[in-house]
Protein backbone atom coordinates (compact mmCIF):
# COMPACT_ATOMS: atom_id res chain seq x y z
CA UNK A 1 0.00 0.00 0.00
CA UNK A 2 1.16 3.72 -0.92
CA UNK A 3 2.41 5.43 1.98
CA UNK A 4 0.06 8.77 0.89
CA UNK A 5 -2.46 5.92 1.15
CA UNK A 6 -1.60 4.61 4.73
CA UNK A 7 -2.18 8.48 6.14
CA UNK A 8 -5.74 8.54 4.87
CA UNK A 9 -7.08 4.87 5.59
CA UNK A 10 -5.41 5.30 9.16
CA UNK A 11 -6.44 8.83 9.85
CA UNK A 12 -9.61 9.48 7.62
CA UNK A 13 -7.94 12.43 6.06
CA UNK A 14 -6.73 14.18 2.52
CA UNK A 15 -4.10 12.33 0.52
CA UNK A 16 -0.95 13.34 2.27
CA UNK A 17 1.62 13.53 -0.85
CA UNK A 18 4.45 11.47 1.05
CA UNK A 19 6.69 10.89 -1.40
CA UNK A 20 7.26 14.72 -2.41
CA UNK A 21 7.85 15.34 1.68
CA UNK A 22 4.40 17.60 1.37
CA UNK A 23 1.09 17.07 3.38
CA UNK A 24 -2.11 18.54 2.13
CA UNK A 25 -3.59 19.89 5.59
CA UNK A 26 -5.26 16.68 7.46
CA UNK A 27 -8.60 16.66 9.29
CA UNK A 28 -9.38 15.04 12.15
CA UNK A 29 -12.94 14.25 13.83
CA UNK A 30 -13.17 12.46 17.11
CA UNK A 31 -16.49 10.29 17.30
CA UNK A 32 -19.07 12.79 18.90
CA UNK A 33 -19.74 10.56 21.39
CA UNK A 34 -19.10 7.23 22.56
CA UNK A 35 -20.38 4.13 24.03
CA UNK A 36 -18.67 2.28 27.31
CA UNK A 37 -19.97 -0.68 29.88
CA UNK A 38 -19.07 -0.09 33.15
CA UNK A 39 -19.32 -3.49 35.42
CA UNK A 40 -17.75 -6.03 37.83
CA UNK A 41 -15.84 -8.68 35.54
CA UNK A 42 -17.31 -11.17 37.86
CA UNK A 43 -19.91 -11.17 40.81
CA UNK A 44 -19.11 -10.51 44.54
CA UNK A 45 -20.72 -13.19 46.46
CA UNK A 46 -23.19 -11.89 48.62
CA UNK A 47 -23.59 -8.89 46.97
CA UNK A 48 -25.67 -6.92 44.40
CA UNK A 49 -24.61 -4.61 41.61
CA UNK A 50 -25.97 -1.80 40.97
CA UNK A 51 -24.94 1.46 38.60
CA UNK A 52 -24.05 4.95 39.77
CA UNK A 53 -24.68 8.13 36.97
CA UNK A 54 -23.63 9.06 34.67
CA UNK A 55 -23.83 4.78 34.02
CA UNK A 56 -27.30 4.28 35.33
CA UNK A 57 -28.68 7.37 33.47
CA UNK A 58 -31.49 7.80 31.15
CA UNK A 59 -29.46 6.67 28.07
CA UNK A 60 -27.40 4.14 29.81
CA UNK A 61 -29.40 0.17 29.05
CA UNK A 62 -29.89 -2.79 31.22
CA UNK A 63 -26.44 -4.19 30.01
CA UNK A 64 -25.02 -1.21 31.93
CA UNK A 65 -24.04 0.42 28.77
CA UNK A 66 -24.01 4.13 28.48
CA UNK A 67 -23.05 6.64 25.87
CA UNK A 68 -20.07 9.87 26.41
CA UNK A 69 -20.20 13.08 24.53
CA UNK A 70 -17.02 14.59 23.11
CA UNK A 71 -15.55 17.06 26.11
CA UNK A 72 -12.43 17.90 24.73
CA UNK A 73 -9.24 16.85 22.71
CA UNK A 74 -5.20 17.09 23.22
CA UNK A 75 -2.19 16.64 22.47
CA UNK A 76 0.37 14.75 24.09
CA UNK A 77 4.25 13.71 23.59
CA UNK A 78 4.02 10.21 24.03
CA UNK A 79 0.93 8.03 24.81
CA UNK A 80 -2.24 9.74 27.18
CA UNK A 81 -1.48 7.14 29.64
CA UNK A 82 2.22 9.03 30.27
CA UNK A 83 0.30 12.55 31.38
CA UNK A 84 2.66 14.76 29.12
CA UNK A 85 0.18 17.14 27.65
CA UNK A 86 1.29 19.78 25.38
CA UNK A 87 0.01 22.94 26.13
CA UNK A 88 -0.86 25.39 22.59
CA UNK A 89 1.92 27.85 21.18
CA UNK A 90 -0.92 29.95 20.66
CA UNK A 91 -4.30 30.78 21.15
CA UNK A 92 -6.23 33.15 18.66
CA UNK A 93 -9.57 34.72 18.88
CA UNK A 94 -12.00 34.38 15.55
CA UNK A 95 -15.36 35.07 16.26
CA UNK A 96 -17.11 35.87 18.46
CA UNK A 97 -17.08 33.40 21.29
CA UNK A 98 -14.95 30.81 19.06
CA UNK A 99 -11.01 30.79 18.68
CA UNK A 100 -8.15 28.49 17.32
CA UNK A 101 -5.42 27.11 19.44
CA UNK A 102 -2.25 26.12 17.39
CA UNK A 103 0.81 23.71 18.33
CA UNK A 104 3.73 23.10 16.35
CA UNK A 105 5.94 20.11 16.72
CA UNK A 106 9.55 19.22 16.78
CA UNK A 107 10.62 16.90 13.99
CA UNK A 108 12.00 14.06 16.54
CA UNK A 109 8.61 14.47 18.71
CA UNK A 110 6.54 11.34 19.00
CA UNK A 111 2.76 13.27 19.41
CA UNK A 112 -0.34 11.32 19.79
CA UNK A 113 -3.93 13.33 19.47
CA UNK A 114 -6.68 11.94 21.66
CA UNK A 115 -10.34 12.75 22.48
CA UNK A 116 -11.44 12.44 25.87
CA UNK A 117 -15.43 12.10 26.91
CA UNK A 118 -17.95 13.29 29.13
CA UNK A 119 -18.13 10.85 32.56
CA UNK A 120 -15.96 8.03 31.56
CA UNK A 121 -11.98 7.02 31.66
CA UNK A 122 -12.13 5.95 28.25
CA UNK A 123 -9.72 7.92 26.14
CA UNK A 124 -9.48 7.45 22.05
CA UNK A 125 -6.31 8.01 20.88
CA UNK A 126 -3.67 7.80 17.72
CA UNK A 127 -0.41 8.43 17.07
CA UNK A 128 0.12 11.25 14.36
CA UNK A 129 2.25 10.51 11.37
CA UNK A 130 6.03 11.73 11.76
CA UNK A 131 5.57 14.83 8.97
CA UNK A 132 2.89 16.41 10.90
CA UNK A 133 4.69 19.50 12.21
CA UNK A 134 1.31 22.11 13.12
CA UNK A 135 -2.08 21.24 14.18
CA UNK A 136 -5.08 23.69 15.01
CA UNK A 137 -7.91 23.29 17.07
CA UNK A 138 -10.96 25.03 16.61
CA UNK A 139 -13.57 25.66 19.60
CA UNK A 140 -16.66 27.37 20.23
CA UNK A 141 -17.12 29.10 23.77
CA UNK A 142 -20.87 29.68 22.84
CA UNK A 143 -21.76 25.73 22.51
CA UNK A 144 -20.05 24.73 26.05
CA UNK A 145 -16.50 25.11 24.88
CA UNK A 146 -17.42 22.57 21.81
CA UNK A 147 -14.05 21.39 19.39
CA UNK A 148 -15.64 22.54 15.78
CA UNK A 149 -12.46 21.00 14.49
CA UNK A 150 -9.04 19.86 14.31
CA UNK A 151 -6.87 20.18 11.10
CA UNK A 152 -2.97 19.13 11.36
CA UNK A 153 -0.04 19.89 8.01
């Protein structure tokens, strides 16, 4: 498979040009929301289990599954799991009540972009491909601090 075609089946983008060293810009879109089970892997004798919210909510079901909106996305240098969050080289008003935060990457950097949900510890992440040098995040204060998008070159 065509490396230009490796950056769009694995990240759902535009065809990254690989061979020429150039990378159309690439979007990214987190699932909106998500769907997890919280449960015991096994039953505590002499005990009942029951659900706490958000998990025994109005949209969880009786298999204890329950769905997570999209509350915000980052960028870290290494996996999520290693806490090293990279904080934006800068942060630019557009319109009213939306702006774009922009962070640029070192060449040797190893940056993974994850989306993290509403009420759960269940984080979606991938690693981005090593020519990504810039990605820009765009929010909207006026929808509860909503990500409108992400596009990375």
């Amino acid at each position: 498979m065509p490396l230009h075609r490796l950056f769009c089946a694995g990240f759902g983008c535009l065809i990254a040009y690989a061979p020429y060293g150039v990378c159309a810009p690439v979007r990214f879109e987190c699932p909106p929301r998500i769907t997890t089970v919280q449960s015991l892997p096994e039953p505590v004798p002499g005990w009942r289990e029951s659900l706490e919210p958000p998990f025994a909510n109005e949209r969880a079901n009786p298999a204890g599954q329950s769905e997570h909106n999209l509350d915000y996305v980052q960028f870290s240098s290494g996996v999520p799991e290693e806490r090293a969050s990279l904080v934006p080289d800068r942060e630019s008003p557009t319109v009213k009540g939306k702006w774009t935060a922009t962070w640029r990457f070192a060449k040797s950097d190893e940056i993974w972009f994850s989306c993290w949900y509403r009420g759960t510890s269940v984080i979606l992440s991938r690693q981005l491909p090593p020519a990504v040098r810039a990605c820009s995040v765009r929010y909207n204060k006026n929808a509860g601090l909503s990500v409108e998008g992400v596009t990375c070159e």
